[in-house]
PDB file of N, CA and C in Angstrom:
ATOM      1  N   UNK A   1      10.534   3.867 -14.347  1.00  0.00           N
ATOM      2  CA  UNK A   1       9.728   3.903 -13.155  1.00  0.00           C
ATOM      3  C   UNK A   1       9.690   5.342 -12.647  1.00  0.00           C
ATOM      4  N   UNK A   2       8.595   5.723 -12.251  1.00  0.00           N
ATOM      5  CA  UNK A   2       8.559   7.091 -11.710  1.00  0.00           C
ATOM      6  C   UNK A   2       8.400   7.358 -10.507  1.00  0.00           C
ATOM      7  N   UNK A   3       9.030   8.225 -10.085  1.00  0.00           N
ATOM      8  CA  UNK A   3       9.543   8.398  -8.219  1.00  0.00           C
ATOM      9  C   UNK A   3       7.839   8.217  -7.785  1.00  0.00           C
ATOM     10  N   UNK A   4       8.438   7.880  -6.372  1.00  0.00           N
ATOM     11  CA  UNK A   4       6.927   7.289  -5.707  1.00  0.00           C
ATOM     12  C   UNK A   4       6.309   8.529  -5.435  1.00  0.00           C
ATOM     13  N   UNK A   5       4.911   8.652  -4.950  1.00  0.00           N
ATOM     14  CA  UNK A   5       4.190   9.998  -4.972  1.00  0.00           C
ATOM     15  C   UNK A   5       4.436  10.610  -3.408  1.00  0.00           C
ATOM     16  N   UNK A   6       4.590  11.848  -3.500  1.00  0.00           N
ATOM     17  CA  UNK A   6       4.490  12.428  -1.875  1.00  0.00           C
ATOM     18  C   UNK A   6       3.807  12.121  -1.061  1.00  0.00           C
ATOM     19  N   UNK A   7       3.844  11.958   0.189  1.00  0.00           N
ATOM     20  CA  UNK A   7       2.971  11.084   0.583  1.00  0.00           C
ATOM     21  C   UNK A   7       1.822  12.912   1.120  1.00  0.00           C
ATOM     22  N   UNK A   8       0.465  12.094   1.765  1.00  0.00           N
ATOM     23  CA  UNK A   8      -0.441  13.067   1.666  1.00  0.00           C
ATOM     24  C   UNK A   8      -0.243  13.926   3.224  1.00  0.00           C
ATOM     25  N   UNK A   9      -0.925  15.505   2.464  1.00  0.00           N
ATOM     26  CA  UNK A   9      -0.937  16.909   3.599  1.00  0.00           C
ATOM     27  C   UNK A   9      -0.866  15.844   5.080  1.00  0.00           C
ATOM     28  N   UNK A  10      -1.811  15.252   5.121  1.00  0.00           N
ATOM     29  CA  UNK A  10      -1.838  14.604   6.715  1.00  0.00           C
ATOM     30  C   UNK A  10      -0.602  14.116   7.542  1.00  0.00           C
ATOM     31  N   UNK A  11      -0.082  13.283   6.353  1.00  0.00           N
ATOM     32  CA  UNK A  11       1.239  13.004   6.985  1.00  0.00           C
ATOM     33  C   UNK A  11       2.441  13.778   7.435  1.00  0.00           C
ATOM     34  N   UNK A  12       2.618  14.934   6.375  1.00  0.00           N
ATOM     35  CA  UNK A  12       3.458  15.885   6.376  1.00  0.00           C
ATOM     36  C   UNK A  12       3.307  16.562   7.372  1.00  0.00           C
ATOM     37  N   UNK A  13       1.715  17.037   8.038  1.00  0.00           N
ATOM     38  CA  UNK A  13       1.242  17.674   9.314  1.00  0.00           C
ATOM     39  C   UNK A  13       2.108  16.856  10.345  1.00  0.00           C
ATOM     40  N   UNK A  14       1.410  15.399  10.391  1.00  0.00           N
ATOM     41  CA  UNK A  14       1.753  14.499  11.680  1.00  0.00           C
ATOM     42  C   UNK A  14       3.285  14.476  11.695  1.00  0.00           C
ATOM     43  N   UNK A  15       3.943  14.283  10.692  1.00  0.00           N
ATOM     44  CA  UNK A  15       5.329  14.326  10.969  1.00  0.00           C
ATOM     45  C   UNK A  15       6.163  15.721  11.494  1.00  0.00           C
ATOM     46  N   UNK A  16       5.612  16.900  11.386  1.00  0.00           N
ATOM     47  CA  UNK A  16       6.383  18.143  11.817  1.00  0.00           C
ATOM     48  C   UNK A  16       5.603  18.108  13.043  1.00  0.00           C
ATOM     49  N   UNK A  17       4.736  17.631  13.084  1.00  0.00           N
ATOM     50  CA  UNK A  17       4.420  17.644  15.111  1.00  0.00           C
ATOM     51  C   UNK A  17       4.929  16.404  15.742  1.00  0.00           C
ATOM     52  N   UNK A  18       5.330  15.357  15.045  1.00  0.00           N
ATOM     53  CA  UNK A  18       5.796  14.357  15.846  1.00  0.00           C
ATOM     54  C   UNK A  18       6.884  14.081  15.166  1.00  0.00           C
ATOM     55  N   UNK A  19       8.005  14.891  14.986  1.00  0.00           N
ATOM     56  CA  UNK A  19       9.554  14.266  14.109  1.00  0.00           C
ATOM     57  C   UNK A  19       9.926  12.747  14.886  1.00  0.00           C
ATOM     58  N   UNK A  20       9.953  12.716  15.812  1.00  0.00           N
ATOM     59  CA  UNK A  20      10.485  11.175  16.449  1.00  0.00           C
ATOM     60  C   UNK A  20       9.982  10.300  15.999  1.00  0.00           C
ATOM     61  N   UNK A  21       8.683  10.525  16.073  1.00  0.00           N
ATOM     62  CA  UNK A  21       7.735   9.425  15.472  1.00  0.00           C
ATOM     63  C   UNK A  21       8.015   9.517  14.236  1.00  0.00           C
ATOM     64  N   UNK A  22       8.095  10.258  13.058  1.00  0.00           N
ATOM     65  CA  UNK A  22       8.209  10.205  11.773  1.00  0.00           C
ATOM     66  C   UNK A  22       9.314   9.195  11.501  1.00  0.00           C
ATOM     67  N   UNK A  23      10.776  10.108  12.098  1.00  0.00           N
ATOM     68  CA  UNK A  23      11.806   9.146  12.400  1.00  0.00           C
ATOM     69  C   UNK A  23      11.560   7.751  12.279  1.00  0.00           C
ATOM     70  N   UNK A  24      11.151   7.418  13.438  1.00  0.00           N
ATOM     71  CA  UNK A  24      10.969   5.942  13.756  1.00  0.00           C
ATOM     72  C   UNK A  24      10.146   5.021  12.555  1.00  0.00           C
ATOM     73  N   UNK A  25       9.013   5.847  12.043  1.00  0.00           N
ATOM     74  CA  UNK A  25       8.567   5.072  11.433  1.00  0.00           C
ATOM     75  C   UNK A  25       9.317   5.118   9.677  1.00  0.00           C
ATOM     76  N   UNK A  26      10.169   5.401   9.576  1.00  0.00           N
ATOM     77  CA  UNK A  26      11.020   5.848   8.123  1.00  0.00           C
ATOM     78  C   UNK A  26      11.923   4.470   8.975  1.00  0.00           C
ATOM     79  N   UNK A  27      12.843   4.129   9.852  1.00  0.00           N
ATOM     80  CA  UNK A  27      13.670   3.864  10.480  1.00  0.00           C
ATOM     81  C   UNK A  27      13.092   2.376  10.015  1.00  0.00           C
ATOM     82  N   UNK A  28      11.791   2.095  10.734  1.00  0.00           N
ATOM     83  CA  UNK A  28      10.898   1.039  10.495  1.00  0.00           C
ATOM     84  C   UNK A  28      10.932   0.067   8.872  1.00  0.00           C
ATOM     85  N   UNK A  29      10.758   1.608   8.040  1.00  0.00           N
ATOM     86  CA  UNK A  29      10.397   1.129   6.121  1.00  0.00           C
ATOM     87  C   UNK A  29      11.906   0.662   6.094  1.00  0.00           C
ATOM     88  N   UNK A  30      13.029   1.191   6.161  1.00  0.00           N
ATOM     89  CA  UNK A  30      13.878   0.776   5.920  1.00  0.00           C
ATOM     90  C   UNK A  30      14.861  -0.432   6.275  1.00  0.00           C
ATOM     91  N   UNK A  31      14.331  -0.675   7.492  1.00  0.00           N
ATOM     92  CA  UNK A  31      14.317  -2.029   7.917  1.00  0.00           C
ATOM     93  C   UNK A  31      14.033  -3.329   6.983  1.00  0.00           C
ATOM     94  N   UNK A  32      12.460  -2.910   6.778  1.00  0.00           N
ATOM     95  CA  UNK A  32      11.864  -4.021   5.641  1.00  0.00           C
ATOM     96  C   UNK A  32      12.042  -4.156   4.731  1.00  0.00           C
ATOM     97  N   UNK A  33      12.772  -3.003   4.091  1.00  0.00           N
ATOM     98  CA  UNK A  33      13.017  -3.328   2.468  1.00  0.00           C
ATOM     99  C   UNK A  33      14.457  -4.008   2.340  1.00  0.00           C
ATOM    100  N   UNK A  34      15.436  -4.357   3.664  1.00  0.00           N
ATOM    101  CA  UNK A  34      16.325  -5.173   3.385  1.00  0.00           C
ATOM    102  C   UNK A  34      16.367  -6.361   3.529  1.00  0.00           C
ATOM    103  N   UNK A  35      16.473  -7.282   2.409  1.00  0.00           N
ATOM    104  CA  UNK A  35      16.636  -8.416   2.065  1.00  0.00           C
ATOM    105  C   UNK A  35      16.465  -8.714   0.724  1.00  0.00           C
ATOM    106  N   UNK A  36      16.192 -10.259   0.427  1.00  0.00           N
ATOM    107  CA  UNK A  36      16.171 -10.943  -0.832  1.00  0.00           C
ATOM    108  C   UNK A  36      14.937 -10.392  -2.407  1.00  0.00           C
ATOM    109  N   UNK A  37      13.707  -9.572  -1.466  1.00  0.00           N
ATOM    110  CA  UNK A  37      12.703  -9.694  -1.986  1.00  0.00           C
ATOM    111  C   UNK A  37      12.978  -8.537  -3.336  1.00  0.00           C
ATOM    112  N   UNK A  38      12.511  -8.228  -4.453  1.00  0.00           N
ATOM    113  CA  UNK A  38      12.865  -7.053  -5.164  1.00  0.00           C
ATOM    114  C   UNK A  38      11.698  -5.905  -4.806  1.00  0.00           C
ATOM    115  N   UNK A  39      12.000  -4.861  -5.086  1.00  0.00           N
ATOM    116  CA  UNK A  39      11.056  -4.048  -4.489  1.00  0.00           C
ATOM    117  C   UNK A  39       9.353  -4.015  -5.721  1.00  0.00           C
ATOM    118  N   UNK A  40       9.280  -4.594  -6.480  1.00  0.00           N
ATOM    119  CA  UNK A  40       7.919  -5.477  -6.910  1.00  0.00           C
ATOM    120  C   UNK A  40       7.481  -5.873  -5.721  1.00  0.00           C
ATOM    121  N   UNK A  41       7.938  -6.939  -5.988  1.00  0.00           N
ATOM    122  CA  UNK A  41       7.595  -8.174  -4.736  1.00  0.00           C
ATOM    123  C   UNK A  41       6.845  -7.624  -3.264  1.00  0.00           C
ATOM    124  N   UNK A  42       8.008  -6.766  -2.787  1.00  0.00           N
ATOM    125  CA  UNK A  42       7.518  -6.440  -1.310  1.00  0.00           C
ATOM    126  C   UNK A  42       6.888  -5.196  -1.702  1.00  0.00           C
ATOM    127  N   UNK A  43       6.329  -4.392  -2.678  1.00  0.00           N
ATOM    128  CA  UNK A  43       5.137  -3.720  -2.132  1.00  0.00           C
ATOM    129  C   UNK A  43       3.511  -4.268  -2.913  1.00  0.00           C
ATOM    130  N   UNK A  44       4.270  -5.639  -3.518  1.00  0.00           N
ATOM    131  CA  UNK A  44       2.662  -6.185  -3.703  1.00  0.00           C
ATOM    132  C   UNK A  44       2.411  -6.874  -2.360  1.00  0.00           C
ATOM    133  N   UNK A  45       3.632  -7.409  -1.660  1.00  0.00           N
ATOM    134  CA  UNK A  45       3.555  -7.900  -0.256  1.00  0.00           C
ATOM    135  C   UNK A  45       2.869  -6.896   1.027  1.00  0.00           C
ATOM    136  N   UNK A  46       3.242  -5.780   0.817  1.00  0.00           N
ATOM    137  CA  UNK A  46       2.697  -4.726   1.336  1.00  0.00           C
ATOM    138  C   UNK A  46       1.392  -4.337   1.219  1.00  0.00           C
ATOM    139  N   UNK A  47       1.240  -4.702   0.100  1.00  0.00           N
ATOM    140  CA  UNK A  47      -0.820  -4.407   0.048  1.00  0.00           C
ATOM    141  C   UNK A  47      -1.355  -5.384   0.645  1.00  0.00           C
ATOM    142  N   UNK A  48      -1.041  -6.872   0.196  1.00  0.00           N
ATOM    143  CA  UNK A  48      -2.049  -7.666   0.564  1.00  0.00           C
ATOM    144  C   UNK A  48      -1.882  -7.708   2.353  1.00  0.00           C
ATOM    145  N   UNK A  49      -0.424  -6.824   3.078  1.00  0.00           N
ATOM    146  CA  UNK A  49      -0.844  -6.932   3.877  1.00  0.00           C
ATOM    147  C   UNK A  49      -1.790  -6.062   4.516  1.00  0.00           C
ATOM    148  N   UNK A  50      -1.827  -4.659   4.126  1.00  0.00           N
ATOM    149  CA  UNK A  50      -2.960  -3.812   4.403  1.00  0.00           C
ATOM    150  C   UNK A  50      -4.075  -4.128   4.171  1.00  0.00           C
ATOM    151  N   UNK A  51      -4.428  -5.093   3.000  1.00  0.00           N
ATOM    152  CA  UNK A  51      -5.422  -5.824   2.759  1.00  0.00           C
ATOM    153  C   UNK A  51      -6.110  -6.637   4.023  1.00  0.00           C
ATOM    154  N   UNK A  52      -5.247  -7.676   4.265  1.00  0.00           N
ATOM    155  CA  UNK A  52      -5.775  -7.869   5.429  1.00  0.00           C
ATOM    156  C   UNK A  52      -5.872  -7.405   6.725  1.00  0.00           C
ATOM    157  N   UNK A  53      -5.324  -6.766   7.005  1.00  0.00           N
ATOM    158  CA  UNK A  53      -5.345  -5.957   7.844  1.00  0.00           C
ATOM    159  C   UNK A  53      -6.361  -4.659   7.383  1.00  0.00           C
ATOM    160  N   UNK A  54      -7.156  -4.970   6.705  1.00  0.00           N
ATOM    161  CA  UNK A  54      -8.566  -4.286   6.638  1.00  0.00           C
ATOM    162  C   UNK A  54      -7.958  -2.345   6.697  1.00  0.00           C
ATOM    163  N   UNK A  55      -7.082  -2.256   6.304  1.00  0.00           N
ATOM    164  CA  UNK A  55      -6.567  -0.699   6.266  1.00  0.00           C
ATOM    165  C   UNK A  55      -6.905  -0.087   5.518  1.00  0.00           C
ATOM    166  N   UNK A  56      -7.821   0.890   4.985  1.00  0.00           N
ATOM    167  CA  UNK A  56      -8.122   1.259   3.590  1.00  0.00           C
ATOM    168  C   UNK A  56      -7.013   2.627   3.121  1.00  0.00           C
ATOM    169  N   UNK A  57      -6.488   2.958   4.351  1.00  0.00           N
ATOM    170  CA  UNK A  57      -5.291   4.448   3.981  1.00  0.00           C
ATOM    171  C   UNK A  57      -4.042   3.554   4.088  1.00  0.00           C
ATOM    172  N   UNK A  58      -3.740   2.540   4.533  1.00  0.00           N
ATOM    173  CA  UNK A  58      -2.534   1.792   3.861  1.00  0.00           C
ATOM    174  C   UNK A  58      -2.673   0.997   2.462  1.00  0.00           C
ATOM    175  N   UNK A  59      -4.075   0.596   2.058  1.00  0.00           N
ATOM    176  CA  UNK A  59      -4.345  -0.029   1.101  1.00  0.00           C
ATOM    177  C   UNK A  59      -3.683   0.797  -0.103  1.00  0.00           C
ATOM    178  N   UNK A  60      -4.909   2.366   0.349  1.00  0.00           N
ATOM    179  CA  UNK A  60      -4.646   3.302  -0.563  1.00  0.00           C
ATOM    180  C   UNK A  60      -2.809   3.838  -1.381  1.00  0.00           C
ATOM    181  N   UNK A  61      -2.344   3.831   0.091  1.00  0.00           N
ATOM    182  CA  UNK A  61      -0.495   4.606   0.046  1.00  0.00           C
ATOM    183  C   UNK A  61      -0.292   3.213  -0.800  1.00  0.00           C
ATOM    184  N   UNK A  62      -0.447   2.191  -0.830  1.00  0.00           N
ATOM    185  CA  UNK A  62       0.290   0.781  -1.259  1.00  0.00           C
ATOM    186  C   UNK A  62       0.071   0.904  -2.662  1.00  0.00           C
ATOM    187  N   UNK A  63      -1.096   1.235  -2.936  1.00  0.00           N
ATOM    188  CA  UNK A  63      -1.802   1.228  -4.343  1.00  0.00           C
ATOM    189  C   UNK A  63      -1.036   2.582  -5.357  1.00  0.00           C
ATOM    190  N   UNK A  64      -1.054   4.006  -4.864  1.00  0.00           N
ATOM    191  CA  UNK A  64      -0.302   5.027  -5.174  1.00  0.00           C
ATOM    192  C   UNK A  64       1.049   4.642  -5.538  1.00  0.00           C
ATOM    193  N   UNK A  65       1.826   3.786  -4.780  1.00  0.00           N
ATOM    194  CA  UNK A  65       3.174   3.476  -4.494  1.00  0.00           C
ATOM    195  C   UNK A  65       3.266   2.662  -5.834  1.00  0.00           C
ATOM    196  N   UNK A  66       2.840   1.382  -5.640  1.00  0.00           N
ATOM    197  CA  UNK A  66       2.874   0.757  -6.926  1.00  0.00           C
ATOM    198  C   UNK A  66       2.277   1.214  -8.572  1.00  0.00           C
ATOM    199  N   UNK A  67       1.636   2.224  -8.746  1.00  0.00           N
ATOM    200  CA  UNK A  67       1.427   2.454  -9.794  1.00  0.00           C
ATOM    201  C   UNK A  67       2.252   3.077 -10.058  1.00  0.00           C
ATOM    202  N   UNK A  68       3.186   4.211  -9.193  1.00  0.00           N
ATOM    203  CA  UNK A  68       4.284   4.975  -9.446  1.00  0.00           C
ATOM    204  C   UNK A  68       5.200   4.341 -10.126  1.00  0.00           C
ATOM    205  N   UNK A  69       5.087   2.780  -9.177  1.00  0.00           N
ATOM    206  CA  UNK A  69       6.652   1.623  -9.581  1.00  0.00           C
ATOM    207  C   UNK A  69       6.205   0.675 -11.018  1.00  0.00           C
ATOM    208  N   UNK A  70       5.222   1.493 -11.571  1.00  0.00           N
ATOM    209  CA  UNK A  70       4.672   0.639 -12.906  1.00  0.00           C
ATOM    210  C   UNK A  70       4.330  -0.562 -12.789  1.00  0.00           C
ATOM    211  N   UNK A  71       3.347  -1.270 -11.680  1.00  0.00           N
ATOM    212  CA  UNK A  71       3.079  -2.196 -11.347  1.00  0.00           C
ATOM    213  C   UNK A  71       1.880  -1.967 -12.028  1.00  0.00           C
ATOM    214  N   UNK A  72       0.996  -3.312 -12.846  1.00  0.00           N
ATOM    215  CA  UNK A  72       0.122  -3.115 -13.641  1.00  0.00           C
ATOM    216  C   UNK A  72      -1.280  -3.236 -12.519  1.00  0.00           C
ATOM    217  N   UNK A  73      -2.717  -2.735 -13.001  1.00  0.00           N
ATOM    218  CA  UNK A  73      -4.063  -3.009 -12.894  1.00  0.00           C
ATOM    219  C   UNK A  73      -4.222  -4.145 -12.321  1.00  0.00           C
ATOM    220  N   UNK A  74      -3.906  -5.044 -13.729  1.00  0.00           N
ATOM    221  CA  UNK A  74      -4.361  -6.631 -13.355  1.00  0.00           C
ATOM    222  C   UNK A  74      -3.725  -7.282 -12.114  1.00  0.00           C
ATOM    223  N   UNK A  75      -2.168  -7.180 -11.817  1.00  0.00           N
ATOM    224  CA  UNK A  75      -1.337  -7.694 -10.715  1.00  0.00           C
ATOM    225  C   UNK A  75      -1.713  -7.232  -9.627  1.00  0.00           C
ATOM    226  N   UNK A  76      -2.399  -5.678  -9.286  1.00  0.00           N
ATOM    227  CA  UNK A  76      -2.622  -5.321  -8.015  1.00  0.00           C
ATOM    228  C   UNK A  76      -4.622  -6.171  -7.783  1.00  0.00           C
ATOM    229  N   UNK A  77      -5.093  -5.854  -9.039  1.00  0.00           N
ATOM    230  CA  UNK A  77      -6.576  -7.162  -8.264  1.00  0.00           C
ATOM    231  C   UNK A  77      -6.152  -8.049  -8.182  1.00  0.00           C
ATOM    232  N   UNK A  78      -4.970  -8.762  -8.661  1.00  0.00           N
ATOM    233  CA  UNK A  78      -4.881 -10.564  -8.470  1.00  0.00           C
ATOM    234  C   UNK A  78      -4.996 -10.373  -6.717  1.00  0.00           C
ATOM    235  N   UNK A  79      -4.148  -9.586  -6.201  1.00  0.00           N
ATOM    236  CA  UNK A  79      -3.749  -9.341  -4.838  1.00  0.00           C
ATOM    237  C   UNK A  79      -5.088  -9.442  -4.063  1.00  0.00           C
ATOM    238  N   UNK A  80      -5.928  -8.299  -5.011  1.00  0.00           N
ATOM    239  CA  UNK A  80      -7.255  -8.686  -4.131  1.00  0.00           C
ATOM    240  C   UNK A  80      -7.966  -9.949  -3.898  1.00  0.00           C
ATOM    241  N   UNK A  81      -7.845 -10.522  -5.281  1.00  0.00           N
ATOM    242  CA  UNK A  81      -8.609 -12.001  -5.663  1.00  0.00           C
ATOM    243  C   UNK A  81      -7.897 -13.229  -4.656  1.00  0.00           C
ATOM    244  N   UNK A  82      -6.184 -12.891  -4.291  1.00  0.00           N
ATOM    245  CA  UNK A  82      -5.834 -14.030  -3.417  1.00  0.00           C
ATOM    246  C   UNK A  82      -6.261 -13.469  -2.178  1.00  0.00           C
ATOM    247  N   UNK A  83      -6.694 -12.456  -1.918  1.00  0.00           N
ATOM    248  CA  UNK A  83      -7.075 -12.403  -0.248  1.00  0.00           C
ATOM    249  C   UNK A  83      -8.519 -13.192   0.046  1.00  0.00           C
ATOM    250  N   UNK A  84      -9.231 -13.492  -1.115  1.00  0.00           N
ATOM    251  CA  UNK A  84     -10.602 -13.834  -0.829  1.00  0.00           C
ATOM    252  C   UNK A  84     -10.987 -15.265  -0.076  1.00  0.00           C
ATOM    253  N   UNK A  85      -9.855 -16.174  -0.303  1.00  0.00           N
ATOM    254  CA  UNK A  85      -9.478 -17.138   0.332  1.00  0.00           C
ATOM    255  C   UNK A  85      -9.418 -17.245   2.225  1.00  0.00           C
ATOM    256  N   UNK A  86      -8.676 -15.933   2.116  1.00  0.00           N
ATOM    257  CA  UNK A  86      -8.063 -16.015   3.811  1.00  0.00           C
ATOM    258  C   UNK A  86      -9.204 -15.089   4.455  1.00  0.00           C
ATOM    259  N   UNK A  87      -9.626 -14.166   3.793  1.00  0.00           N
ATOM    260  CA  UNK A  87     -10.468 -13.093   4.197  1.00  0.00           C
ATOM    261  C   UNK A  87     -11.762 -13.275   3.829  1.00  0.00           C
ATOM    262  N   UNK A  88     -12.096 -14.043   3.669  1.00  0.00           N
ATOM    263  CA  UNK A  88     -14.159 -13.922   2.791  1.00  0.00           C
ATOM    264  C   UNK A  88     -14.339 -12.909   1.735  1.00  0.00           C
ATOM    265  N   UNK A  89     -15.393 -13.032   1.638  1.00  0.00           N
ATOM    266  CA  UNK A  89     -16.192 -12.107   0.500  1.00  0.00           C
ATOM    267  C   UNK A  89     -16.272 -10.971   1.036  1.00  0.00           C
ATOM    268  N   UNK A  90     -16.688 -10.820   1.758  1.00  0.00           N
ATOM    269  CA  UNK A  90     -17.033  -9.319   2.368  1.00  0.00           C
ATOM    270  C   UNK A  90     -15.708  -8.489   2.640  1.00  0.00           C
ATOM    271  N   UNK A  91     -14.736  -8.883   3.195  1.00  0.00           N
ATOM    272  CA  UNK A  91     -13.611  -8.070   3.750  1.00  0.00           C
ATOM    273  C   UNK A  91     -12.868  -8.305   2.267  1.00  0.00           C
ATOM    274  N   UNK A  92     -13.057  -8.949   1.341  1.00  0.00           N
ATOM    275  CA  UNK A  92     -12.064  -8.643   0.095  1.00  0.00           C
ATOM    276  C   UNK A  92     -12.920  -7.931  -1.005  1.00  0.00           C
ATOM    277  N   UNK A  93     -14.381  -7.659  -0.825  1.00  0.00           N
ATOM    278  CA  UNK A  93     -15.330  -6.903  -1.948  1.00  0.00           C
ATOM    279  C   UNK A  93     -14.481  -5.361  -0.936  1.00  0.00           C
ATOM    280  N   UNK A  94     -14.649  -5.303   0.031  1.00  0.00           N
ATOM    281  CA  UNK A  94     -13.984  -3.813   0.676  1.00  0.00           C
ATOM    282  C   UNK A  94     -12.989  -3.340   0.888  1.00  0.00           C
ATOM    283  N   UNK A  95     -11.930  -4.325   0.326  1.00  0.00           N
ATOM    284  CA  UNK A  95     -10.671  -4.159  -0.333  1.00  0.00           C
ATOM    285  C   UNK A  95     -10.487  -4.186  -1.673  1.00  0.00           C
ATOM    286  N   UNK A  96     -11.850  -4.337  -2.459  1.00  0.00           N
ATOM    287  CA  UNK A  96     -11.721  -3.976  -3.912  1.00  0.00           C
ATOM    288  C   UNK A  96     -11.742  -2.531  -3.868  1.00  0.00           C
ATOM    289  N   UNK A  97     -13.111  -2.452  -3.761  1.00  0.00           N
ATOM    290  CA  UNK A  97     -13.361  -0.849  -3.539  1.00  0.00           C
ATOM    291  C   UNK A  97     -12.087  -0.053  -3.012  1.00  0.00           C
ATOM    292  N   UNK A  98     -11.438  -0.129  -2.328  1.00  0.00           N
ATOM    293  CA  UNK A  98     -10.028   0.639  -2.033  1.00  0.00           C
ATOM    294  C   UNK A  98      -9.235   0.803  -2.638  1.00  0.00           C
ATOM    295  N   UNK A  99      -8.545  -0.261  -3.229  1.00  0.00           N
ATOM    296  CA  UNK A  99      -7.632  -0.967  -4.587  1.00  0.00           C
ATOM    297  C   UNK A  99      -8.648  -0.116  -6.482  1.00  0.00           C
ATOM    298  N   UNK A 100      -9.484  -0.155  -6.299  1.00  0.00           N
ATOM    299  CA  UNK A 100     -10.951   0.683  -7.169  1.00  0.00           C
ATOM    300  C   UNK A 100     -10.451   1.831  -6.928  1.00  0.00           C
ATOM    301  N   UNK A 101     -10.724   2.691  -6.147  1.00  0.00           N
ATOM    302  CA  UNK A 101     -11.000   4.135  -5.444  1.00  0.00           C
ATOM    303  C   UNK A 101      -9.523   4.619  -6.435  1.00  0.00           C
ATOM    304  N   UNK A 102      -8.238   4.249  -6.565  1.00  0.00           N
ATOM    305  CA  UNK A 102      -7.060   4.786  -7.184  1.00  0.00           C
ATOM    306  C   UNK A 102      -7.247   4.438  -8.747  1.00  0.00           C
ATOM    307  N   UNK A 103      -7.538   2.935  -9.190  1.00  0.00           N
ATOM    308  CA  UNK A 103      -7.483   2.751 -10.618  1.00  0.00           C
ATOM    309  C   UNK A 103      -8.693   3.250 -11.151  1.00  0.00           C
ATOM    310  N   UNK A 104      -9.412   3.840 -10.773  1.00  0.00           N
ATOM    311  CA  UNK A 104     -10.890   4.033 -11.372  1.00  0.00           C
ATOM    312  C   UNK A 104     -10.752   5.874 -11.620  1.00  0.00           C
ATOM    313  N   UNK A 105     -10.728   6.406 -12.946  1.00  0.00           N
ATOM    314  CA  UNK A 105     -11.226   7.986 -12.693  1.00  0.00           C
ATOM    315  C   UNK A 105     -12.368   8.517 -12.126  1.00  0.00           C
ATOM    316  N   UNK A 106     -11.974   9.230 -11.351  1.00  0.00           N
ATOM    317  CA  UNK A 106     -13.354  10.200 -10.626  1.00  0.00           C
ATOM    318  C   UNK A 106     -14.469  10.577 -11.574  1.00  0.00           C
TER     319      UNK A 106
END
């Protein structure tokens, strides 16, 4: 598995102007990753929740994250394909495209 990717210039900005906040929200990740789940699990859990939650720059970090953690193509669209249920057509075709935007070359 290969270390997860840096996260992007923006963040690195927002965090040296807001260290507390950075803090807090690191304070936050580490919270969630304790328990039963393996870390598979909770960052395919992690997309579909950005998924619904219609986020396309959490979609994106979720998508980066897991390809790092050798999570395959096919497992991250299933993610899309079960949101289509809770979310319609429309809000899960615009969570393809997001989930797209990383596996697809420019």
């Amino acid at each position: 598995m290969s270390p997860l990717p840096d996260p992007p210039d923006t963040y690195a900005s927002f965090a040296e102007t807001f260290p507390e906040l950075a803090k807090a929200w690191e304070l936050a990740g580490q919270a969630g990753r304790t328990g039963p789940l393996d870390a598979r699990t909770a960052r395919l859990v992690k997309l579909a929740v950005a998924i619904g939650a219609q986020q396309e720059g959490a979609v994106h970090a979720s998508v980066r994250k897991a390809l790092a953690m050798g999570i395959g193509r096919d497992e991250l669209l299933q993610v899309v394909a079960l949101a289509a249920g809770t979310l319609g057509f429309p809000r899960t075709v615009a969570a393809y495209t997001w989930v797209r935007d990383l596996l697809e070359p420019r």
